[in-house]
Protein backbone atom coordinates (compact mmCIF):
# COMPACT_ATOMS: atom_id res chain seq x y z
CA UNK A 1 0.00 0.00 0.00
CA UNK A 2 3.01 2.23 1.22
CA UNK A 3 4.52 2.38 -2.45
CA UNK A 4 0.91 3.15 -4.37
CA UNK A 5 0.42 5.99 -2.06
CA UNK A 6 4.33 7.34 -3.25
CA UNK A 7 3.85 6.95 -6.48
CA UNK A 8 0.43 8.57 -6.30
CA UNK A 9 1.91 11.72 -4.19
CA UNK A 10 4.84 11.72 -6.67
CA UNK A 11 2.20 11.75 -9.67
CA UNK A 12 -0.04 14.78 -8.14
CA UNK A 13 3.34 16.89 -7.69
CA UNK A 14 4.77 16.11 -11.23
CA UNK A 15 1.09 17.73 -12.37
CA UNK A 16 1.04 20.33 -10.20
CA UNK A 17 4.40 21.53 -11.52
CA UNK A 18 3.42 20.96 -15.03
CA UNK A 19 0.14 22.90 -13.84
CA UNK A 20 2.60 26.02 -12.47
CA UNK A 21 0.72 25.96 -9.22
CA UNK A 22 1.89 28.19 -6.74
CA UNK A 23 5.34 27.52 -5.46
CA UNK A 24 8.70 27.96 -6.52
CA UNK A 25 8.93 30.94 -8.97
CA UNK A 26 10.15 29.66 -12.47
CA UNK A 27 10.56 33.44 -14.17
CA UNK A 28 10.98 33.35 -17.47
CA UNK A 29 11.81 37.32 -17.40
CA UNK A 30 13.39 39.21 -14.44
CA UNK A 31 10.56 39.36 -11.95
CA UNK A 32 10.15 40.23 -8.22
CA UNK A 33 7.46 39.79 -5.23
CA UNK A 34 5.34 42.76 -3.67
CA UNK A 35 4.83 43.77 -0.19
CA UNK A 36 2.36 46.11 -0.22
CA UNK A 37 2.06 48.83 3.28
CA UNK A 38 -1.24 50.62 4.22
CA UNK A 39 -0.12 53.73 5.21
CA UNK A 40 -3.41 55.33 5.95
CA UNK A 41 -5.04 55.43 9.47
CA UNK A 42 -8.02 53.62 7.48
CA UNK A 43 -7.90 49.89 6.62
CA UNK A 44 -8.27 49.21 2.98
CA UNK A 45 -8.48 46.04 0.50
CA UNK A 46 -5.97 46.32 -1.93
CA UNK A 47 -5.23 44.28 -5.85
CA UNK A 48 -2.71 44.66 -8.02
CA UNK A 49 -2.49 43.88 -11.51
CA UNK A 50 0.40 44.08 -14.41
CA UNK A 51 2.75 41.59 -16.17
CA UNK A 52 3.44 38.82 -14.42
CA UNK A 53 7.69 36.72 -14.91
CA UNK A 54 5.65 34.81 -18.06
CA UNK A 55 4.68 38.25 -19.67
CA UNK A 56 1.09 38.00 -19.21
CA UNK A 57 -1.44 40.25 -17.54
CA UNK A 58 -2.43 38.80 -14.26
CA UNK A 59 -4.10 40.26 -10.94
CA UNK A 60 -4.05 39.31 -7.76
CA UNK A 61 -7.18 38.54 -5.28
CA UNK A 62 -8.43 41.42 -3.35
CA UNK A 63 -6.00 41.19 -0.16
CA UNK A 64 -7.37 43.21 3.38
CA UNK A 65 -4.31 45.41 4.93
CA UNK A 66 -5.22 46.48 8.31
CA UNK A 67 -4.07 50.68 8.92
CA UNK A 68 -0.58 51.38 9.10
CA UNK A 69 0.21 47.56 8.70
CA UNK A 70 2.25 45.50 5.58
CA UNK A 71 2.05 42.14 3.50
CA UNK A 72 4.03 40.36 1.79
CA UNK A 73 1.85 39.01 -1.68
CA UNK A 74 3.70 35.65 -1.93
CA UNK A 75 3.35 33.41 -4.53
CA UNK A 76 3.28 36.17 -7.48
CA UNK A 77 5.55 37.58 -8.93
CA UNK A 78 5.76 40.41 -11.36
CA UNK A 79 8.29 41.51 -14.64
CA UNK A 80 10.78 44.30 -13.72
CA UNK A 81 10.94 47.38 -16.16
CA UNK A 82 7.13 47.92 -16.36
CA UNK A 83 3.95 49.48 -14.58
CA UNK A 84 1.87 48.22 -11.92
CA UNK A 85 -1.14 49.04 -11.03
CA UNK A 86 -3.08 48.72 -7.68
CA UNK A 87 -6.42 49.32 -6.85
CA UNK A 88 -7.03 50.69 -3.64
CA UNK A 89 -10.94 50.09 -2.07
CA UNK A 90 -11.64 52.27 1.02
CA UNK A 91 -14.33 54.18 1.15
CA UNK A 92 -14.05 55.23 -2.58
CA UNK A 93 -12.08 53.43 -5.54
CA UNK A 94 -8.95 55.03 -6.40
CA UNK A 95 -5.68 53.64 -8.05
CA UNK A 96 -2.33 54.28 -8.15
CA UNK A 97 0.48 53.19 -10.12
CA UNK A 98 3.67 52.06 -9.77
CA UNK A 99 6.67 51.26 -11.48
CA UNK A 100 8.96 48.25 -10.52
CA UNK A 101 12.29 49.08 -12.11
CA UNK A 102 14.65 47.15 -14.35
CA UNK A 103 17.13 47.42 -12.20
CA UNK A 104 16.20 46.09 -9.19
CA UNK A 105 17.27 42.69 -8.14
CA UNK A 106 15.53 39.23 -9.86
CA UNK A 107 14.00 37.35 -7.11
CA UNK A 108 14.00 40.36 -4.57
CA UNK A 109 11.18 41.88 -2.64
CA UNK A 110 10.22 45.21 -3.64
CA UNK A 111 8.04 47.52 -1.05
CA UNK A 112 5.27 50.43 -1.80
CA UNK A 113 3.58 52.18 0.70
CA UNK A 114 0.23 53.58 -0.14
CA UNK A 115 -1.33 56.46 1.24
């Protein structure tokens, strides 16, 4: 039984990868992660959207930053040298947008704080 259940486990994580399921990231341009501050005294629900490392549009889910607090959006990651764009819900809609920079570091972590 032990060495069906392996080979099943081992199956599923093959697919998954083939799948490009969350996990390691696998950019195929220079890319980094977002962590994203709420520097307001109001919490706020925050999205951003732009090119993601395989050069195609992607957004994030809606992610709740409490006032004056950070996060860390794991899991995506976004092409350096371009514009992103996130969407800021409070009591009104308003977005701002952001440039991540060519030359800042593949693989790194780069921070905005939003007013």
């Amino acid at each position: 039984m032990l060495p069906r259940l392996r080979k099943t486990m081992i199956a599923t994580l093959v697919v998954a990868a083939a799948l490009g399921l969350p996990g390691m990231a696998h950019a195929s341009s220079p890319s980094v992660q977002v962590k994203l501050c709420n520097n307001y005294w109001q919490s706020g629900s925050f999205q951003i959207t732009g090119l993601n490392q395989h050069d195609q549009r992607a957004s994030t889910p809606q992610y709740d930053i409490a006032a004056n607090q950070c996060r860390l959006i794991g899991n995506c990651w976004w092409k350096t040298g371009q514009t992103v764009s996130i969407a800021v819900r409070r009591s009104s809609l308003s977005v701002k947008w952001y440039d991540i920079n060519s030359n800042e570091r593949n693989g790194s972590t780069v921070t905005f704080g939003v007013n």
